[in-house]
PDB file of N, CA and C in Angstrom:
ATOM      1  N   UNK A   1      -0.598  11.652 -18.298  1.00  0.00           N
ATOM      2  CA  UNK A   1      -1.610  10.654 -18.036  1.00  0.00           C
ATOM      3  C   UNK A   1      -1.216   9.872 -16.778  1.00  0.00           C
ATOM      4  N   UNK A   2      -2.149   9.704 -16.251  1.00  0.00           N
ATOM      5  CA  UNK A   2      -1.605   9.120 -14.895  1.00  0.00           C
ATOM      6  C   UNK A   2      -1.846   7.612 -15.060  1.00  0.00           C
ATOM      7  N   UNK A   3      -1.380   6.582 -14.160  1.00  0.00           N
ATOM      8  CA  UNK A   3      -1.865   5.066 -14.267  1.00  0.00           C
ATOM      9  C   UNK A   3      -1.342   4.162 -12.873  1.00  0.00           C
ATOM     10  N   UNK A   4      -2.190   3.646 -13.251  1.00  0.00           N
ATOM     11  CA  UNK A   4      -2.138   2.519 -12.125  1.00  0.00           C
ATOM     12  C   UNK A   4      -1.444   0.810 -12.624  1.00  0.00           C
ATOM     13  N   UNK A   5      -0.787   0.903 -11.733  1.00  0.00           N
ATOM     14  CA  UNK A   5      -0.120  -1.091 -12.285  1.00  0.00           C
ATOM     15  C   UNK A   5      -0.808  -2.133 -11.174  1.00  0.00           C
ATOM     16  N   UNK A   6      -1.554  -2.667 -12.448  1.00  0.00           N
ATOM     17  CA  UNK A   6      -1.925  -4.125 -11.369  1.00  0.00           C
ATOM     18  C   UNK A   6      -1.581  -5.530 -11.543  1.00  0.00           C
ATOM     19  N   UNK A   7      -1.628  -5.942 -10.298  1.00  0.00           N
ATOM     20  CA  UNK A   7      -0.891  -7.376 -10.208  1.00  0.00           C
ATOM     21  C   UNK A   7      -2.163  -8.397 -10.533  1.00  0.00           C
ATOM     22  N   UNK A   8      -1.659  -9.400 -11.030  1.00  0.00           N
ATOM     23  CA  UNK A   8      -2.321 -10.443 -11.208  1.00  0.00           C
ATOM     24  C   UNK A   8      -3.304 -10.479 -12.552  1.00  0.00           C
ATOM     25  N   UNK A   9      -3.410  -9.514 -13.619  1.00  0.00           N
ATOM     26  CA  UNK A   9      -4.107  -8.973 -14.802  1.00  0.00           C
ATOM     27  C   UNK A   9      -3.031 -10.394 -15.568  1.00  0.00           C
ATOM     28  N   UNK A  10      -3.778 -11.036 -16.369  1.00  0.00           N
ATOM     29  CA  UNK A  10      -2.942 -12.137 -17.419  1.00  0.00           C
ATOM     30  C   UNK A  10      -3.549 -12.413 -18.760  1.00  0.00           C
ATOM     31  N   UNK A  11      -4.995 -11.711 -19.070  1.00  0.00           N
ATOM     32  CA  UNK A  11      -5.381 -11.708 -20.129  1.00  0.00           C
ATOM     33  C   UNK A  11      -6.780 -10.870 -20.691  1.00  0.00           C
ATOM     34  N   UNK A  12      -7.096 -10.705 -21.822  1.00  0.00           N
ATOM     35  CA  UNK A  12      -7.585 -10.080 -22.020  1.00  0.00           C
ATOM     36  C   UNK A  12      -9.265  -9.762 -20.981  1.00  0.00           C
ATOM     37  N   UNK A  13      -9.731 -11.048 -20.642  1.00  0.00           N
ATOM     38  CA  UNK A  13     -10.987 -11.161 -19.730  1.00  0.00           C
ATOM     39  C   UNK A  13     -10.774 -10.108 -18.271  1.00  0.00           C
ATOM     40  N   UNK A  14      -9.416 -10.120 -18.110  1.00  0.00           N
ATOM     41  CA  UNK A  14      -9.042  -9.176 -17.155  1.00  0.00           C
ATOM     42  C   UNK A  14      -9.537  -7.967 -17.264  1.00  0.00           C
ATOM     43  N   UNK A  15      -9.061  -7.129 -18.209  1.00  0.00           N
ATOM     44  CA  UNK A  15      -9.342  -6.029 -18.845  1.00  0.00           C
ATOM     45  C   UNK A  15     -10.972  -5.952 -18.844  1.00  0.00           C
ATOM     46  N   UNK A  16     -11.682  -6.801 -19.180  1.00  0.00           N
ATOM     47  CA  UNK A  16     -13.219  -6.571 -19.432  1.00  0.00           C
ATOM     48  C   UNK A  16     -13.601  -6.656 -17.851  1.00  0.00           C
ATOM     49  N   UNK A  17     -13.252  -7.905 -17.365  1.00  0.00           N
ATOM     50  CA  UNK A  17     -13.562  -7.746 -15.653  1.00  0.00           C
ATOM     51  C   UNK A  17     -13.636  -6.262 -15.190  1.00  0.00           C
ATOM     52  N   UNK A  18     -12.114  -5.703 -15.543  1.00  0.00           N
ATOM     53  CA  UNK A  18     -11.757  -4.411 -14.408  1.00  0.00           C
ATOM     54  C   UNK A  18     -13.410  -3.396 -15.050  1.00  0.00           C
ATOM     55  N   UNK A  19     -13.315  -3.337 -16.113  1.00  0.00           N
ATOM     56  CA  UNK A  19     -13.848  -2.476 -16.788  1.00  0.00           C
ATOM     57  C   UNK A  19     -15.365  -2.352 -16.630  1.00  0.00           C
ATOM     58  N   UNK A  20     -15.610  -4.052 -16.589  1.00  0.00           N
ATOM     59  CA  UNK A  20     -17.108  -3.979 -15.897  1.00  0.00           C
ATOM     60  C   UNK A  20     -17.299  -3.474 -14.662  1.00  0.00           C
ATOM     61  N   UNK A  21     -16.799  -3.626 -13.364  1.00  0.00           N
ATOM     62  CA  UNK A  21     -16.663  -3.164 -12.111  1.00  0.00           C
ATOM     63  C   UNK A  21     -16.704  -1.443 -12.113  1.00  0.00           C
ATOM     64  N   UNK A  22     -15.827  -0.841 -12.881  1.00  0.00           N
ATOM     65  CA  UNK A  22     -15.775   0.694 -13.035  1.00  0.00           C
ATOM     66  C   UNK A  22     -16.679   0.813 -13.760  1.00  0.00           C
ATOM     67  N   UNK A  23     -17.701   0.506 -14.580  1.00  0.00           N
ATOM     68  CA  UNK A  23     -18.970   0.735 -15.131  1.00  0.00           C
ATOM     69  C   UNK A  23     -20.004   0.973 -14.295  1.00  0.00           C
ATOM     70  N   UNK A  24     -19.628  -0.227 -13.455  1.00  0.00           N
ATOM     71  CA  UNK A  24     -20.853  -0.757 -12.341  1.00  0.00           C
ATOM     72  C   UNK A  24     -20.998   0.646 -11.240  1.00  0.00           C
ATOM     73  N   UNK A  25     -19.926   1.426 -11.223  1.00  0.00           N
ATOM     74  CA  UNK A  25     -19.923   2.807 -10.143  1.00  0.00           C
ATOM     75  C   UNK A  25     -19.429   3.654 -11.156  1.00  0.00           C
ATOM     76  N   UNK A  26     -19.740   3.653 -12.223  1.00  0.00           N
ATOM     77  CA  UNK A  26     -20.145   5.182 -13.066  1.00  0.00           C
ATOM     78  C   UNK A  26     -18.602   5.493 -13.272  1.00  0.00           C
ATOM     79  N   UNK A  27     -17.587   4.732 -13.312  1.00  0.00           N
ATOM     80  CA  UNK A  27     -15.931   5.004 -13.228  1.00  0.00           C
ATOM     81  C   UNK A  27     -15.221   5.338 -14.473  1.00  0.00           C
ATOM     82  N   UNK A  28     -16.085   4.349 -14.923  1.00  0.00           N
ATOM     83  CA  UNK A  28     -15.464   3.735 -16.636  1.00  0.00           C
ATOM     84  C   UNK A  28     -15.001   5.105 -17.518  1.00  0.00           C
ATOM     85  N   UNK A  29     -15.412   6.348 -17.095  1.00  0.00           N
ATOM     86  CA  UNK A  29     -15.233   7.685 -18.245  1.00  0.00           C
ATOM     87  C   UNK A  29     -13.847   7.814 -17.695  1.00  0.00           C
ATOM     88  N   UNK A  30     -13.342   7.585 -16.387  1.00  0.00           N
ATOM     89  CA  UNK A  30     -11.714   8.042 -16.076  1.00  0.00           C
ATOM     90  C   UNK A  30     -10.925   7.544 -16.683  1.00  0.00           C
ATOM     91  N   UNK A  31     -11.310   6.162 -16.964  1.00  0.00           N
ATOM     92  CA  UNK A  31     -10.025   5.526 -17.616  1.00  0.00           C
ATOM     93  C   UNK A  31      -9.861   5.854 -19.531  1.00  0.00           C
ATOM     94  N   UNK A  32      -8.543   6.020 -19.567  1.00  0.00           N
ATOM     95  CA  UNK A  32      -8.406   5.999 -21.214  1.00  0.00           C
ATOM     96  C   UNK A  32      -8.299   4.662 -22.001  1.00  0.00           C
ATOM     97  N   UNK A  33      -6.917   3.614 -21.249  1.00  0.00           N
ATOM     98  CA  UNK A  33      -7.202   2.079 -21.751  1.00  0.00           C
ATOM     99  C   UNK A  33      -6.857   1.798 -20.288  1.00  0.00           C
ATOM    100  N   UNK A  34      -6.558   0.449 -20.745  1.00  0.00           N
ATOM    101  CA  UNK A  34      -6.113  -0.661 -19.989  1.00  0.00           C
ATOM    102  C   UNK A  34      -5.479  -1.301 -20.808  1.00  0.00           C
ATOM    103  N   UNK A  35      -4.139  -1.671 -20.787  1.00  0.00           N
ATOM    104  CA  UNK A  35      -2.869  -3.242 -21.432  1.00  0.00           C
ATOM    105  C   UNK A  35      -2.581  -4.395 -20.343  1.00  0.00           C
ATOM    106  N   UNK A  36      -2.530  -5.502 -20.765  1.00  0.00           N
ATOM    107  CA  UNK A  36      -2.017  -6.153 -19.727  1.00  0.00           C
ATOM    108  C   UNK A  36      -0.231  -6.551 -20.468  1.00  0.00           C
ATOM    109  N   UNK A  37       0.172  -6.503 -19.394  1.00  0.00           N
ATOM    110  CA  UNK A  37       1.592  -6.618 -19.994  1.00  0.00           C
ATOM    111  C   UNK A  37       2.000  -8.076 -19.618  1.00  0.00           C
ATOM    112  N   UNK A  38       3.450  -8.156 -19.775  1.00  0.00           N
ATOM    113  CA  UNK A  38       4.038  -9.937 -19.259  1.00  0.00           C
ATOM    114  C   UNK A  38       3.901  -9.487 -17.751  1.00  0.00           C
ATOM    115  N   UNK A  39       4.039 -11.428 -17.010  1.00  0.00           N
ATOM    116  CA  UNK A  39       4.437 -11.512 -15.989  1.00  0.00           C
ATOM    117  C   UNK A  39       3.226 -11.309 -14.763  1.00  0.00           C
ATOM    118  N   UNK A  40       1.879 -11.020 -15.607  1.00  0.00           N
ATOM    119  CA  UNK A  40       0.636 -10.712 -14.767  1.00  0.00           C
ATOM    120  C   UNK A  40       0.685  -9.286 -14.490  1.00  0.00           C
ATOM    121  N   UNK A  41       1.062  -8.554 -15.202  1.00  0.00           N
ATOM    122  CA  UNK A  41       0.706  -7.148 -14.843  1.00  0.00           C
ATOM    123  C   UNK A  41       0.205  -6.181 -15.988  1.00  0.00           C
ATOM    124  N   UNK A  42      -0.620  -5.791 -15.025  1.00  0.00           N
ATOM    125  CA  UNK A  42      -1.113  -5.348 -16.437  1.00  0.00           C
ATOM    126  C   UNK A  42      -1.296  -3.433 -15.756  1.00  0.00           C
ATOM    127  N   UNK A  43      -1.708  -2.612 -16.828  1.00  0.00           N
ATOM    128  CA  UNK A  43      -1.504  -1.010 -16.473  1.00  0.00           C
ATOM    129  C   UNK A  43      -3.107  -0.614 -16.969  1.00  0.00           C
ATOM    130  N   UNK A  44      -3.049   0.061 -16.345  1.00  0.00           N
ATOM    131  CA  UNK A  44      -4.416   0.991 -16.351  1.00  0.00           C
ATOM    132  C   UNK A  44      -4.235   2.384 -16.209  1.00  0.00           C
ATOM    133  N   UNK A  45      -4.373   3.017 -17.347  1.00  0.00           N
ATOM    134  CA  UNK A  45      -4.174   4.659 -18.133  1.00  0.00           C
ATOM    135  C   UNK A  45      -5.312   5.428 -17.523  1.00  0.00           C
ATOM    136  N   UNK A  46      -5.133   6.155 -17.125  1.00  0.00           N
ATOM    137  CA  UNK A  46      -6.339   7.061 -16.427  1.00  0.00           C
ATOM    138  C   UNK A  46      -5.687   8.614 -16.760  1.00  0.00           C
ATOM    139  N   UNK A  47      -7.411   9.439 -17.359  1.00  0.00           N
ATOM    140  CA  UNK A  47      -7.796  10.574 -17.435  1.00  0.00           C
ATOM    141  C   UNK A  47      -6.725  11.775 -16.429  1.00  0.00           C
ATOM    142  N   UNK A  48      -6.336  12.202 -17.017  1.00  0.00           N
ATOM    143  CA  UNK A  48      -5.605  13.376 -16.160  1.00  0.00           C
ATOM    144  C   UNK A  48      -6.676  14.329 -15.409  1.00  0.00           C
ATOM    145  N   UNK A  49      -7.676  14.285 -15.538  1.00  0.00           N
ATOM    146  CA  UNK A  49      -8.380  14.906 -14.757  1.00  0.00           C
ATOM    147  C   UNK A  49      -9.293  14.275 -14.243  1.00  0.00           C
ATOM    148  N   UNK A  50      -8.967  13.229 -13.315  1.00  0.00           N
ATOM    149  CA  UNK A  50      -9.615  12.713 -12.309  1.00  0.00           C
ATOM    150  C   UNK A  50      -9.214  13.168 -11.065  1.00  0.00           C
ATOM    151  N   UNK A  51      -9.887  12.862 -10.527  1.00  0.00           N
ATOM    152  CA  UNK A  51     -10.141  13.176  -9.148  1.00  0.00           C
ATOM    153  C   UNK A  51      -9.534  12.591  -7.828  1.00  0.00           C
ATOM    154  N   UNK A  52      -8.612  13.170  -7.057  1.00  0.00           N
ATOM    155  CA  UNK A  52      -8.364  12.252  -6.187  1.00  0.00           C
ATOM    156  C   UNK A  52      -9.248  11.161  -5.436  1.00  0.00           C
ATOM    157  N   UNK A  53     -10.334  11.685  -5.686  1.00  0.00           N
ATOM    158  CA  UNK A  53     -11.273  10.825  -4.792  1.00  0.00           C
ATOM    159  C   UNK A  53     -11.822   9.715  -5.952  1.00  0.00           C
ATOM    160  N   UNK A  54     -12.081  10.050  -6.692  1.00  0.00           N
ATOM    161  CA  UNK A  54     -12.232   8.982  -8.080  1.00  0.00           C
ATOM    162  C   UNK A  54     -11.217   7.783  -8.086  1.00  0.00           C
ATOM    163  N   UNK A  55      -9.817   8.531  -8.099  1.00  0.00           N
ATOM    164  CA  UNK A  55      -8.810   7.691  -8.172  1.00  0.00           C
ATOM    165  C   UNK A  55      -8.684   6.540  -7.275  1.00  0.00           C
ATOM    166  N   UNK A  56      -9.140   7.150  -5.923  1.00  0.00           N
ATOM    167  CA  UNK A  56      -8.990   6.461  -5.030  1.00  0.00           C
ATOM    168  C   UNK A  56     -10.442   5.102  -4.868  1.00  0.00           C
ATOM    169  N   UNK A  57     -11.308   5.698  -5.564  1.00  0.00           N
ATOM    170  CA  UNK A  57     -12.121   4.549  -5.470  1.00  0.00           C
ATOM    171  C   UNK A  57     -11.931   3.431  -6.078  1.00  0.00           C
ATOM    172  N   UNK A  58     -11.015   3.954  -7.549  1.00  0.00           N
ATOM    173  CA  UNK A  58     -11.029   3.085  -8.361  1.00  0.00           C
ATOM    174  C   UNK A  58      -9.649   2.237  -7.903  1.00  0.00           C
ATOM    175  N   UNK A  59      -8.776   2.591  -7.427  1.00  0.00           N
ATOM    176  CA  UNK A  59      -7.937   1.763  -6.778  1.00  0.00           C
ATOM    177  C   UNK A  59      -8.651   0.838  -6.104  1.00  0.00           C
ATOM    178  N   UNK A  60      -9.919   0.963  -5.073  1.00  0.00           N
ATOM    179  CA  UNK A  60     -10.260   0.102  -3.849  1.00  0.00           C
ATOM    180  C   UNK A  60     -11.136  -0.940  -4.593  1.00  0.00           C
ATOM    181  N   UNK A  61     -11.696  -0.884  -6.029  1.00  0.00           N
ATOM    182  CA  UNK A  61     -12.552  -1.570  -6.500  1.00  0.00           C
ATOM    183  C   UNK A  61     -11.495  -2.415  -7.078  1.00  0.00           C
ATOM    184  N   UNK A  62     -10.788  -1.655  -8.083  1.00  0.00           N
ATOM    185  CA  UNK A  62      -9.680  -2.871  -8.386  1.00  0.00           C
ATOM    186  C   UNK A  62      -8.893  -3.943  -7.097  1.00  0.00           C
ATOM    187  N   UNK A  63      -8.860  -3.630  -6.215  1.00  0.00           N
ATOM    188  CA  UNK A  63      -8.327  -3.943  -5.231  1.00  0.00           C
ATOM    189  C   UNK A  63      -8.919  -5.080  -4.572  1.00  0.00           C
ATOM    190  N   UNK A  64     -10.362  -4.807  -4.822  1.00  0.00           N
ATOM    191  CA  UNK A  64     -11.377  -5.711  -4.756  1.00  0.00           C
ATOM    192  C   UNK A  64     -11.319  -7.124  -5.714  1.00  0.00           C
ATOM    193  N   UNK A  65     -10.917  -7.028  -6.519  1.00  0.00           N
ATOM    194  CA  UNK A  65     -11.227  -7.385  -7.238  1.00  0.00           C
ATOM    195  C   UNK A  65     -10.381  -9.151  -6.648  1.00  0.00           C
ATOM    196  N   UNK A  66     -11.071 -10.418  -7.381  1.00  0.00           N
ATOM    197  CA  UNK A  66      -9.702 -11.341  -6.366  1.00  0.00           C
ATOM    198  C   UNK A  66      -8.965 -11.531  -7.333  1.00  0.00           C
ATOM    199  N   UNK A  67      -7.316 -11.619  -6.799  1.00  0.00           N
ATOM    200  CA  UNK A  67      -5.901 -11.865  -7.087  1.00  0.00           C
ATOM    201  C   UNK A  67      -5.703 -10.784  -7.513  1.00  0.00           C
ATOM    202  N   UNK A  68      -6.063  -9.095  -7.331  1.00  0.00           N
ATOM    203  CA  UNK A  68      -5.321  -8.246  -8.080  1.00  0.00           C
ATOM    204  C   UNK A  68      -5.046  -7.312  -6.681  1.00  0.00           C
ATOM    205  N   UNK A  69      -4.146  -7.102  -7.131  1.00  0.00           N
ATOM    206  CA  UNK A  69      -3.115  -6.040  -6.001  1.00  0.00           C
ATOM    207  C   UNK A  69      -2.867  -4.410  -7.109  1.00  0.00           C
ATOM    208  N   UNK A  70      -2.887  -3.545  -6.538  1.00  0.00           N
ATOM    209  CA  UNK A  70      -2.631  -2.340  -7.179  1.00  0.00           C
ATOM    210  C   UNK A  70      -2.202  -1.152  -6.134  1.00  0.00           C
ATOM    211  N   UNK A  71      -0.915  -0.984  -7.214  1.00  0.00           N
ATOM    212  CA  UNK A  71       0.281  -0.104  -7.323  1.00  0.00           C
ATOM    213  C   UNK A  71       0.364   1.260  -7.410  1.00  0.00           C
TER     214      UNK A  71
END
């Protein structure tokens, strides 16, 4: 399973944020979960068969997103 770590994730509204955004561009089927862990970081589990180009969008949306940085 592949995943992404993002900065600045601190609670659960996070998780629904990211999740709405990857809805909003048809994303939401790549991911398996999302946890936020200590310290503001939280991980995002993604589909082994995504797409580099998927992946990469969904990095730039999270990225988008304000205060989150991704890893």
């Amino acid at each position: 399973m592949k995943q992404l770590t993002v900065h600045g994730m601190h609670c659960e509204s996070c998780k629904k944020l990211i999740m709405m955004e990857l809805e909003e561009n048809s994303l939401d089927q790549s991911v398996e979960s999302i946890e936020v862990g200590d310290d503001q970081v939280g991980i995002v589990y993604l589909k082994d068969s995504i797409s580099d180009i998927d992946l990469q969008k969904i990095k730039t949306i999270i990225a988008g997103i304000d205060e989150y940085t991704v890893d």
